[in-house]
N, C-alpha and C. Protein backbone atom coordinates (compact mmCIF):
# COMPACT_ATOMS: atom_id res chain seq x y z
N UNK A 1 -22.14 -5.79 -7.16
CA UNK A 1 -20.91 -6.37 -6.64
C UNK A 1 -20.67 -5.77 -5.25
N UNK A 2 -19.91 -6.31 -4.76
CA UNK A 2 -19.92 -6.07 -2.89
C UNK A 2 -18.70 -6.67 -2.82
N UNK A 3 -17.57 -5.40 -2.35
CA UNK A 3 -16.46 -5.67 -1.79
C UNK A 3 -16.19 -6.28 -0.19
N UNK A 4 -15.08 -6.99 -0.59
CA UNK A 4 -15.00 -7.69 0.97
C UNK A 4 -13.48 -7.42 1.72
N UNK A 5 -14.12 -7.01 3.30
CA UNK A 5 -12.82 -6.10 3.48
C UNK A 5 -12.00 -8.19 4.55
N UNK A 6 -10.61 -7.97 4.37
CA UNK A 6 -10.74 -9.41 5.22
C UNK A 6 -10.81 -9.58 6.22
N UNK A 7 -11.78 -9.11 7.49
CA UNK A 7 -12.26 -9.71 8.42
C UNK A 7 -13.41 -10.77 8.00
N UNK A 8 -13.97 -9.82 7.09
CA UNK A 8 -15.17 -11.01 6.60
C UNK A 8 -14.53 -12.33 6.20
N UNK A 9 -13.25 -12.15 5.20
CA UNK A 9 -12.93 -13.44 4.09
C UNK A 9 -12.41 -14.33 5.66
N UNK A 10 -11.84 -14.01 6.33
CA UNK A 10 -11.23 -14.63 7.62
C UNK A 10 -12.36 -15.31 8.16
N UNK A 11 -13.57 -14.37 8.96
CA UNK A 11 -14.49 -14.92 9.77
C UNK A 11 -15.44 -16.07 8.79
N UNK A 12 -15.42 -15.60 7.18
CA UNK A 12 -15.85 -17.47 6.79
C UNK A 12 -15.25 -18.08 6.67
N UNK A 13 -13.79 -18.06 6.26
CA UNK A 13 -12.90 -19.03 6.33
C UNK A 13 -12.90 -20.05 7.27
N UNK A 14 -12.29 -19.36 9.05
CA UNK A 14 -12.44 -19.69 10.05
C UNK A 14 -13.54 -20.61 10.91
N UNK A 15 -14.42 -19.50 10.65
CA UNK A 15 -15.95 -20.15 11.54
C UNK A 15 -15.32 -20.26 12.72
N UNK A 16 -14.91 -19.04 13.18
CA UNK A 16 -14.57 -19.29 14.96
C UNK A 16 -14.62 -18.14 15.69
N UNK A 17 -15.87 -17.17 15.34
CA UNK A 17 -16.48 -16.32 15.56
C UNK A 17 -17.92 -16.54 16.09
N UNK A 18 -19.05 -16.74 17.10
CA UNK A 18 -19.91 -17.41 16.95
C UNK A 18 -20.84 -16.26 16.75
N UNK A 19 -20.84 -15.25 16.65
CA UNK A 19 -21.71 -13.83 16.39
C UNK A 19 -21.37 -13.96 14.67
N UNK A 20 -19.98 -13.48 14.28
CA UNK A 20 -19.55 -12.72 12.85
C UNK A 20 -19.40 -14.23 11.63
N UNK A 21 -19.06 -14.98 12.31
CA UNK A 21 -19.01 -15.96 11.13
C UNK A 21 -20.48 -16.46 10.40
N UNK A 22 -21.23 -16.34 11.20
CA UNK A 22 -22.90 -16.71 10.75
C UNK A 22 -22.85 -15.85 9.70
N UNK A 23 -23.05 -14.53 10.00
CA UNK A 23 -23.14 -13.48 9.21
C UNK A 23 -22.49 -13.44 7.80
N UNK A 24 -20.95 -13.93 7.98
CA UNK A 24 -20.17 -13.63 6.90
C UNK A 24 -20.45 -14.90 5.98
N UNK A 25 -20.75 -16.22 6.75
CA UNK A 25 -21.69 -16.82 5.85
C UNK A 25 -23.06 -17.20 5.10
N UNK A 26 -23.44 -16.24 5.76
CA UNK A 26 -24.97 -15.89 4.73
C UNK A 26 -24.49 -15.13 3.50
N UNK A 27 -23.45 -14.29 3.97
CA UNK A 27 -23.68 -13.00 2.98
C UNK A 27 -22.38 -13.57 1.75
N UNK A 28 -21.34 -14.79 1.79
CA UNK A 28 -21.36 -15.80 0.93
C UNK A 28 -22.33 -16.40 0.27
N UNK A 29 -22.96 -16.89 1.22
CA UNK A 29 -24.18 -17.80 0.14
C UNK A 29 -24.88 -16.88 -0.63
N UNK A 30 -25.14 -15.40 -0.27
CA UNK A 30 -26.04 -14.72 -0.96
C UNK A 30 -25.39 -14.50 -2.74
N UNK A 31 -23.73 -14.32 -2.50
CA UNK A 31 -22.87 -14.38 -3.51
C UNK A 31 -23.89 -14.66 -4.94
N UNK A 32 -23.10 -14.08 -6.10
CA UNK A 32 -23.35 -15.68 -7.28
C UNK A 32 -22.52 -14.21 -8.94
N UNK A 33 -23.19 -15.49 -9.58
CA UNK A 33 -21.87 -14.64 -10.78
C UNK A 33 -23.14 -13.42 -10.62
N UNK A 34 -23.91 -12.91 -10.98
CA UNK A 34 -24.94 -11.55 -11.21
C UNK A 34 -24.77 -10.79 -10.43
N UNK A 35 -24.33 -11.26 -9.23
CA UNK A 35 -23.99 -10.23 -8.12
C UNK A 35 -22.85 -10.92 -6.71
N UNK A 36 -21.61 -10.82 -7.60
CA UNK A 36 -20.90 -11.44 -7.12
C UNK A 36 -20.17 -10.64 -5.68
N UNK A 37 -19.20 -11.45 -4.96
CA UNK A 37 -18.46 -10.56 -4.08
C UNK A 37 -16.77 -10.31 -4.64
N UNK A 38 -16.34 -8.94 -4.71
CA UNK A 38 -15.06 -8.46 -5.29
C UNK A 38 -14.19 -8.79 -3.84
N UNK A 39 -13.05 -9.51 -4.69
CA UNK A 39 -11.76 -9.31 -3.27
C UNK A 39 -10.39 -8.48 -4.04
N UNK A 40 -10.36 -8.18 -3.62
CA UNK A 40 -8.82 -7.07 -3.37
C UNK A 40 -7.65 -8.01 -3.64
N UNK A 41 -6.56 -7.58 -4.02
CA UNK A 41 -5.24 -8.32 -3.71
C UNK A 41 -4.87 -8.35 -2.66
N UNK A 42 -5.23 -6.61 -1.87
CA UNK A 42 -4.39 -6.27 -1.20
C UNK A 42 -5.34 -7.20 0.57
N UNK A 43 -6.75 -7.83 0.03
CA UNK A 43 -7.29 -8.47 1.00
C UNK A 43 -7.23 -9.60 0.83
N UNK A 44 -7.04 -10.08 -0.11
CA UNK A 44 -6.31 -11.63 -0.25
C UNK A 44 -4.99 -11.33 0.23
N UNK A 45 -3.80 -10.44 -0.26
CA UNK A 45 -2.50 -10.78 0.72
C UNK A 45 -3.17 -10.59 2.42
N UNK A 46 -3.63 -9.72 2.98
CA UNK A 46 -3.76 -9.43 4.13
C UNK A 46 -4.64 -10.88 4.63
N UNK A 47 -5.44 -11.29 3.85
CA UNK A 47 -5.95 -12.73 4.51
C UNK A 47 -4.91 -14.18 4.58
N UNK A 48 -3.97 -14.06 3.70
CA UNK A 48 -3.17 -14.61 3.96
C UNK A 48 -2.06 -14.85 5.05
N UNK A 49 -1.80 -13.26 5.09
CA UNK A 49 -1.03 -13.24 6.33
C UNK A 49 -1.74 -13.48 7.56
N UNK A 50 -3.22 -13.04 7.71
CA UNK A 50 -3.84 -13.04 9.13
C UNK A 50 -4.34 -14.89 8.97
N UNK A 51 -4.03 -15.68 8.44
CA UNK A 51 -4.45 -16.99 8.60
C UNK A 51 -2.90 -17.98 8.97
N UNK A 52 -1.27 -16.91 8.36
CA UNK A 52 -0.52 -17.76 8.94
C UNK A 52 -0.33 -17.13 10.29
N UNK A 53 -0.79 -15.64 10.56
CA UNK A 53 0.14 -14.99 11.96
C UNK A 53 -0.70 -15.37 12.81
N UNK A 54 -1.95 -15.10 12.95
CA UNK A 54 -2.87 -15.86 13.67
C UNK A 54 -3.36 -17.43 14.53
N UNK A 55 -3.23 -17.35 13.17
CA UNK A 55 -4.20 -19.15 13.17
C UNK A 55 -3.23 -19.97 12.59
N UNK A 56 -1.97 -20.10 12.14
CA UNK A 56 -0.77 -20.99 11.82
C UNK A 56 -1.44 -21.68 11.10
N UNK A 57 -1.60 -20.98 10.14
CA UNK A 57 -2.37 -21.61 8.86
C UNK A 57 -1.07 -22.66 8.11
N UNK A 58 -0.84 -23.65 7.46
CA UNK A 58 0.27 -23.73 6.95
C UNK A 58 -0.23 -23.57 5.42
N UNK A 59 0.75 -23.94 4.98
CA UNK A 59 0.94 -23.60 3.42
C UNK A 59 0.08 -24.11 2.81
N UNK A 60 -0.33 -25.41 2.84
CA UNK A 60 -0.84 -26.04 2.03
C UNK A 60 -2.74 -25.86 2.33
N UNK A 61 -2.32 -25.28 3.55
CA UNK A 61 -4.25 -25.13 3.68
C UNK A 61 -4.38 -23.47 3.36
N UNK A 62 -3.44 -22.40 2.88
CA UNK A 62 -3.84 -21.66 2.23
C UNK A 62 -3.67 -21.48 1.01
N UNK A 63 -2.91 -22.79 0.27
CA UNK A 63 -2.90 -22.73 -0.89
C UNK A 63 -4.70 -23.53 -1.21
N UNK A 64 -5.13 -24.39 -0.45
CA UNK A 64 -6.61 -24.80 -0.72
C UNK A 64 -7.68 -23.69 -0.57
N UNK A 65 -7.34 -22.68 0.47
CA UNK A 65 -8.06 -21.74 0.50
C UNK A 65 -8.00 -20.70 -0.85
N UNK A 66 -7.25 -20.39 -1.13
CA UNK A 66 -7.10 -19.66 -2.14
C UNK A 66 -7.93 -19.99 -3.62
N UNK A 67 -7.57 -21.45 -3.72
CA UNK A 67 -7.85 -22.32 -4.71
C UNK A 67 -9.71 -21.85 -4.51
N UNK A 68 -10.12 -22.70 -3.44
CA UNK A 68 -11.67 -22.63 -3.31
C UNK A 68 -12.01 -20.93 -3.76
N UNK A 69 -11.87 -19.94 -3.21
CA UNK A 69 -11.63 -18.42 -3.38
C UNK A 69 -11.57 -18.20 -4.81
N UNK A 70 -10.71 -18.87 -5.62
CA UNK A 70 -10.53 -18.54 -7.12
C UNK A 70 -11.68 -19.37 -8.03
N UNK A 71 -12.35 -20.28 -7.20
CA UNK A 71 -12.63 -21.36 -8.32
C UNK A 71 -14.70 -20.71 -7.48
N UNK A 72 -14.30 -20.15 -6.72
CA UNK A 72 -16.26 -19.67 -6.50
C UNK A 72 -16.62 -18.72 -7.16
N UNK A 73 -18.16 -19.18 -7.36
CA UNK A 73 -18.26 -18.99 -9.34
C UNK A 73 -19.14 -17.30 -8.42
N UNK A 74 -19.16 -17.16 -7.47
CA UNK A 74 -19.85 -15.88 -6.91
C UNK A 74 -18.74 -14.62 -5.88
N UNK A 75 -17.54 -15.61 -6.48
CA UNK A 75 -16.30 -13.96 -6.31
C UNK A 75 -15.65 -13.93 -7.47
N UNK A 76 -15.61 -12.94 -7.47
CA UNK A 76 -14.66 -12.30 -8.06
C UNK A 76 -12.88 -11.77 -7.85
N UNK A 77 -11.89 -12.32 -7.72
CA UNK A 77 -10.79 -11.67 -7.24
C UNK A 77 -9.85 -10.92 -8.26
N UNK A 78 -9.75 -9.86 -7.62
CA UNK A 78 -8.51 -9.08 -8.68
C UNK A 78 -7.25 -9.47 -9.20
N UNK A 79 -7.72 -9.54 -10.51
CA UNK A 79 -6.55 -9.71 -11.21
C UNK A 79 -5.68 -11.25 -10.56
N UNK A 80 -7.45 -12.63 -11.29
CA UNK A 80 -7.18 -13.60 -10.78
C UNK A 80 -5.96 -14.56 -11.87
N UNK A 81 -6.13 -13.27 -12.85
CA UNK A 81 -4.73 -14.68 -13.87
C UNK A 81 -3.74 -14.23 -12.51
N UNK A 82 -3.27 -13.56 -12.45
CA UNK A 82 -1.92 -13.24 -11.68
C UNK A 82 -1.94 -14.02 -10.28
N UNK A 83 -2.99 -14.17 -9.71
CA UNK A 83 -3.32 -14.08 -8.44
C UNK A 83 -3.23 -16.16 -8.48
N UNK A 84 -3.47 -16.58 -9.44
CA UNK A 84 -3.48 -18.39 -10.51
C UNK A 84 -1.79 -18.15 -10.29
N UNK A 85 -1.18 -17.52 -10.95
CA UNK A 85 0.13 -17.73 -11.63
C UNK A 85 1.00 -17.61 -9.88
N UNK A 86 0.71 -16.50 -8.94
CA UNK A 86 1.33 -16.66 -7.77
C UNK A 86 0.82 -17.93 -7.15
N UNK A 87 -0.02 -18.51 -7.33
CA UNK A 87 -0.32 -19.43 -6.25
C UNK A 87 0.09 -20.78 -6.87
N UNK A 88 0.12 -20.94 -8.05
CA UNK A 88 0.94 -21.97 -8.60
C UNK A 88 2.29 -22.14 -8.25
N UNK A 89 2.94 -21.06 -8.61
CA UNK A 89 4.54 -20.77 -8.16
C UNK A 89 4.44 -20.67 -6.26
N UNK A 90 3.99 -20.64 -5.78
CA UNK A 90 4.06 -20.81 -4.47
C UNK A 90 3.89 -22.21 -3.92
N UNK A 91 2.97 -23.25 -4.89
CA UNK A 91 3.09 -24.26 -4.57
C UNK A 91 4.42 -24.80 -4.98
N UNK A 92 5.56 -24.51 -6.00
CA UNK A 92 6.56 -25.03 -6.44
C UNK A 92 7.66 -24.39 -5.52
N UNK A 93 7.35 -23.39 -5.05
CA UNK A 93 9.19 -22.58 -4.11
C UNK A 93 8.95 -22.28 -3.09
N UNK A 94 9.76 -21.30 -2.87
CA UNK A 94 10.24 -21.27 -0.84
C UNK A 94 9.69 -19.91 -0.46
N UNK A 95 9.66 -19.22 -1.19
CA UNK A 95 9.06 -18.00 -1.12
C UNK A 95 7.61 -17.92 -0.70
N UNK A 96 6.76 -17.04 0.25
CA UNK A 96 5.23 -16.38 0.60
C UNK A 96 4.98 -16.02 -0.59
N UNK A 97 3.61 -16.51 -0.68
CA UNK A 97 2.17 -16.08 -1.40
C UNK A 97 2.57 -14.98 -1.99
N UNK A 98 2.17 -14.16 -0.72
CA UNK A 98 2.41 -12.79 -0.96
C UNK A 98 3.75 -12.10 -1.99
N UNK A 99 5.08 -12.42 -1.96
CA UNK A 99 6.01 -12.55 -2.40
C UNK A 99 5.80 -12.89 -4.32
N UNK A 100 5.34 -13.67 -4.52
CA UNK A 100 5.16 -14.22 -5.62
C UNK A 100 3.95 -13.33 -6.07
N UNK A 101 2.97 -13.17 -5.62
CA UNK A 101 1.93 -11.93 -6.26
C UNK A 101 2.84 -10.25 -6.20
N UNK A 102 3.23 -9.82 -5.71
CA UNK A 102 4.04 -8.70 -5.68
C UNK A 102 4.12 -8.47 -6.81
N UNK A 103 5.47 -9.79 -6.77
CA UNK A 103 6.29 -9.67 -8.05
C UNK A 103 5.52 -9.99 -9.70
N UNK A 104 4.77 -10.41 -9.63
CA UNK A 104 3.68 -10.95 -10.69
C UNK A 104 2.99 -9.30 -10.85
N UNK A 105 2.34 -8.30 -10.16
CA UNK A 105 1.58 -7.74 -9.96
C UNK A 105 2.92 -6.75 -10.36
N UNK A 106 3.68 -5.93 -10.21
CA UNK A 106 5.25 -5.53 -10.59
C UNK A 106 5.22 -5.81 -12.07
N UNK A 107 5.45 -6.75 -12.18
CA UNK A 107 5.98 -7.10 -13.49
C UNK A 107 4.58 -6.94 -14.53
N UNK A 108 3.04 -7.01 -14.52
CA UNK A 108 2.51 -7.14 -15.26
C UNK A 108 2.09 -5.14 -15.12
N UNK A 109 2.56 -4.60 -14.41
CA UNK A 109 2.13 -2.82 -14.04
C UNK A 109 3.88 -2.39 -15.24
N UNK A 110 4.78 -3.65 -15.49
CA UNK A 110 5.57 -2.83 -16.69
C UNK A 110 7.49 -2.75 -15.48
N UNK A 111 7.06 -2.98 -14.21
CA UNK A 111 8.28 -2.81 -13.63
C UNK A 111 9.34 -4.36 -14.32
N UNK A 112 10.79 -3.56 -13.94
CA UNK A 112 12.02 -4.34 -14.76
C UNK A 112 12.71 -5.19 -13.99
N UNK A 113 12.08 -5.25 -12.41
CA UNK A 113 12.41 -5.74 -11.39
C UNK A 113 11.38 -5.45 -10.48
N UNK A 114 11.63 -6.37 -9.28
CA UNK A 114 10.79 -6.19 -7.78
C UNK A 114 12.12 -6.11 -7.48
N UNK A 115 12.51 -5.89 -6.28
CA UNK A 115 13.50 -5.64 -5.57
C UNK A 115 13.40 -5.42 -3.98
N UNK A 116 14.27 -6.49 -3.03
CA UNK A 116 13.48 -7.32 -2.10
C UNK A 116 15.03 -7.23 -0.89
N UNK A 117 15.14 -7.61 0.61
CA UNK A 117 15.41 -7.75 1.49
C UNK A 117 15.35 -9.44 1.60
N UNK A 118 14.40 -9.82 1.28
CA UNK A 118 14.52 -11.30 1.37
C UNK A 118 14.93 -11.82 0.72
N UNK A 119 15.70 -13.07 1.08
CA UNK A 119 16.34 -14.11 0.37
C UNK A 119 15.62 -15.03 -0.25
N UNK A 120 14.65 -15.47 0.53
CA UNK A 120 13.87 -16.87 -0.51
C UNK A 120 12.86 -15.83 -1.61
N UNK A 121 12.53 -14.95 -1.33
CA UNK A 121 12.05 -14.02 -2.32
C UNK A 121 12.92 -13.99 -3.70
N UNK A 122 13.98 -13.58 -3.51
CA UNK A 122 15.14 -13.25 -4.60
C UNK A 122 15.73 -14.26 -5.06
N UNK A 123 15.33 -15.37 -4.24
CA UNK A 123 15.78 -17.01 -4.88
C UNK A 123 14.52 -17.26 -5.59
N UNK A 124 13.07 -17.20 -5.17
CA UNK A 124 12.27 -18.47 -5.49
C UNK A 124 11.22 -17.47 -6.81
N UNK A 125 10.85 -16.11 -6.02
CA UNK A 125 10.18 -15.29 -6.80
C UNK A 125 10.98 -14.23 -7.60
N UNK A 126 11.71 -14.41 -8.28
CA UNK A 126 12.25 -13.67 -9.38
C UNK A 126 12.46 -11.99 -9.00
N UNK A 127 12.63 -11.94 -7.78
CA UNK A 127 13.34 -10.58 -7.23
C UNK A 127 14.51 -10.85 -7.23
N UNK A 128 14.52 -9.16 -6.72
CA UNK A 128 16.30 -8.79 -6.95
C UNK A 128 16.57 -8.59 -5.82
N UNK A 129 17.79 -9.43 -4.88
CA UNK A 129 18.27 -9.02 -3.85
C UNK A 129 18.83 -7.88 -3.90
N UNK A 130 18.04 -6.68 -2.83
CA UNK A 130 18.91 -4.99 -2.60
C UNK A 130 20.12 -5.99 -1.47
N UNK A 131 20.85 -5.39 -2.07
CA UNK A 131 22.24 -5.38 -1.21
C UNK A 131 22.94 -3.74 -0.79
């Protein structure tokens, strides 16, 4: 197994690298279930964010990204029930990706709350507005 830090998950995503994206897509294709590639939460949230701050990714093309990511039979992602259950609920509310895995990832570690600054968080993902 071969962890992937997200410049890589970005530069195949993207393909707008003309040196690093070649690369990061070979070493996809090399993928497969026997020797798969591991992703992180914490590099799936961080690829998330660097595809809307960046590249104005919108919602719906990182909810496809994600999807493709969960459904390739040569990664592996951490703790993909949770990682299913945020991206479902992100397609239904107002709340970030990210936001909705937190709190999923919180709640399945045993916490009684997430507890949040944001509003569409504490509306859409089942946090608790700190006041």
């Amino acid at each position: 197994m071969t962890g992937l830090d997200t410049n890589i998950i970005v530069r195949f995503i993207m393909q707008d690298d003309s040196i690093q994206s070649p690369i990061a897509t070979r070493l996809f294709e090399s993928f497969s279930p026997d020797a798969p590639a591991y992703i992180s939460a914490i590099a799936l949230i961080e690829t998330v964010w660097v595809l809307r701050s960046t590249y104005d990714a919108n919602r719906e093309h990182i909810q496809r990204v994600l999807d493709i990511l969960l459904r390739s039979r040569g990664v592996m992602v951490e703790r993909s029930d949770l990682v299913w259950m945020a991206l479902r609920a992100s397609s239904e509310g107002s709340a970030d990706f990210g936001d909705y895995l937190i709190e999923q990832l919180g709640a399945a570690a045993g916490c009684d709350c997430t507890v949040t600054f944001d509003r569409d968080a504490s509306k859409s993902a089942r946090m608790k507005l700190l006041r």
